[in-house]
N, C-alpha and C. Protein backbone atom coordinates (compact mmCIF):
# COMPACT_ATOMS: atom_id res chain seq x y z
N UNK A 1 -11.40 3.22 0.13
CA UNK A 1 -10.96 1.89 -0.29
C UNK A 1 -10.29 1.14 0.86
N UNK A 2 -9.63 2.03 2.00
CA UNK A 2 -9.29 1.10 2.92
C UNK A 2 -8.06 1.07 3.02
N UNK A 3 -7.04 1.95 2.06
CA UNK A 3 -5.42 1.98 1.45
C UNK A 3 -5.24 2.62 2.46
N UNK A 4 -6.04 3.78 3.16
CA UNK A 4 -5.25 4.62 3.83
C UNK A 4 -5.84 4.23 5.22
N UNK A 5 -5.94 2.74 5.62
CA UNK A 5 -6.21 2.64 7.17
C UNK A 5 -4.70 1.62 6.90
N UNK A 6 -4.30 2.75 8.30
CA UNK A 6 -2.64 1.52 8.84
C UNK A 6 -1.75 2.49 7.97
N UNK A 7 -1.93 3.38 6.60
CA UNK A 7 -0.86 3.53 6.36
C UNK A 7 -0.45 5.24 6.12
N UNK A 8 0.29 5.90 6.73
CA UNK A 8 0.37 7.51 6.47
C UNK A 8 1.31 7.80 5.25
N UNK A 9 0.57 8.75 4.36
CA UNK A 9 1.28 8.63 2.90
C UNK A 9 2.14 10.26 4.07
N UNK A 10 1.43 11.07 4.26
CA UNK A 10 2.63 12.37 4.99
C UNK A 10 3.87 11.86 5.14
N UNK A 11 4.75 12.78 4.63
CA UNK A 11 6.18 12.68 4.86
C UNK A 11 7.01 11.67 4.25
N UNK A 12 5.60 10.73 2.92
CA UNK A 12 6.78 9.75 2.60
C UNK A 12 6.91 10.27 1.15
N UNK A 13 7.86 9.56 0.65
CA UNK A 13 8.59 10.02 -0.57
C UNK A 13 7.09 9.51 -1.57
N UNK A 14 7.11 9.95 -3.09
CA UNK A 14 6.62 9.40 -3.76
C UNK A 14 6.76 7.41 -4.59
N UNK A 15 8.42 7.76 -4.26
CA UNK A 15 8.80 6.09 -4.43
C UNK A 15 8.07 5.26 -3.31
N UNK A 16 8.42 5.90 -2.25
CA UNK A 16 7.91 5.07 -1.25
C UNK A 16 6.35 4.46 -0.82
N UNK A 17 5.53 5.56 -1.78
CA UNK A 17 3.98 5.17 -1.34
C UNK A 17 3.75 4.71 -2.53
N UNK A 18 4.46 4.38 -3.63
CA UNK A 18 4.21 3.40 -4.86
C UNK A 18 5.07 1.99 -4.37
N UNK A 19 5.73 1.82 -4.05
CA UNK A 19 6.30 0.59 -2.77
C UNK A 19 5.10 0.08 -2.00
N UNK A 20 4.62 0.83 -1.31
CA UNK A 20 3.64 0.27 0.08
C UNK A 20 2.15 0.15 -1.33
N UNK A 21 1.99 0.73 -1.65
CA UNK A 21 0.76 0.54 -2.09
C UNK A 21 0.52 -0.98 -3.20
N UNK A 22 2.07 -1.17 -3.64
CA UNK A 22 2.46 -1.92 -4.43
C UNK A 22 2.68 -3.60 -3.82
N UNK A 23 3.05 -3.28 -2.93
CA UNK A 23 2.93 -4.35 -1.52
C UNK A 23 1.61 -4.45 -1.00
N UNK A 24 0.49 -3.82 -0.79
CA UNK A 24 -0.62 -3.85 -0.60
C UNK A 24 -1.70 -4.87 -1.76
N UNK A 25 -0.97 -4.37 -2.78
CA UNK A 25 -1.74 -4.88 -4.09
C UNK A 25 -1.11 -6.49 -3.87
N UNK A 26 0.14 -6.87 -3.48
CA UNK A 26 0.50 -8.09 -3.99
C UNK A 26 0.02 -9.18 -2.54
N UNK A 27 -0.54 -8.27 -1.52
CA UNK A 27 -1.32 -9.05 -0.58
C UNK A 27 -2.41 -9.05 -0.81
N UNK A 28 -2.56 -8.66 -1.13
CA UNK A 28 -4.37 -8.57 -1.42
C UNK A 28 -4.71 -9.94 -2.79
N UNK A 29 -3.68 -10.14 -3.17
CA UNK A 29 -3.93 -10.62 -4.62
C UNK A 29 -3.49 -12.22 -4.05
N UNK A 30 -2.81 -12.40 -2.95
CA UNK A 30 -2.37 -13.63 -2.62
C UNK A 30 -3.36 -14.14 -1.71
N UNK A 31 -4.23 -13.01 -0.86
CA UNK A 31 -5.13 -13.36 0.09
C UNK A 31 -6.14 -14.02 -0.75
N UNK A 32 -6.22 -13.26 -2.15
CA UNK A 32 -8.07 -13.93 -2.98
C UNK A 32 -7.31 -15.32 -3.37
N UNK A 33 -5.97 -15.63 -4.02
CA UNK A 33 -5.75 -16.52 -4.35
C UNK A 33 -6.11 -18.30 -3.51
């Protein structure tokens, strides 16, 4: 899908890669807008 270019889930917390992925989603959603 492309989630995991730019971003290393290793070593991060579980909060933290529901954060980034969550931030991913709300760019992605402003870019189609």
């Amino acid at each position: 899908m492309g989630v995991e270019r730019g971003i290393r889930l290793e070593g991060l917390t579980e909060p933290q890669i529901l954060k980034a992925l969550e931030d991913l989603v709300k760019a992605g959603a402003s870019l189609k807008a």
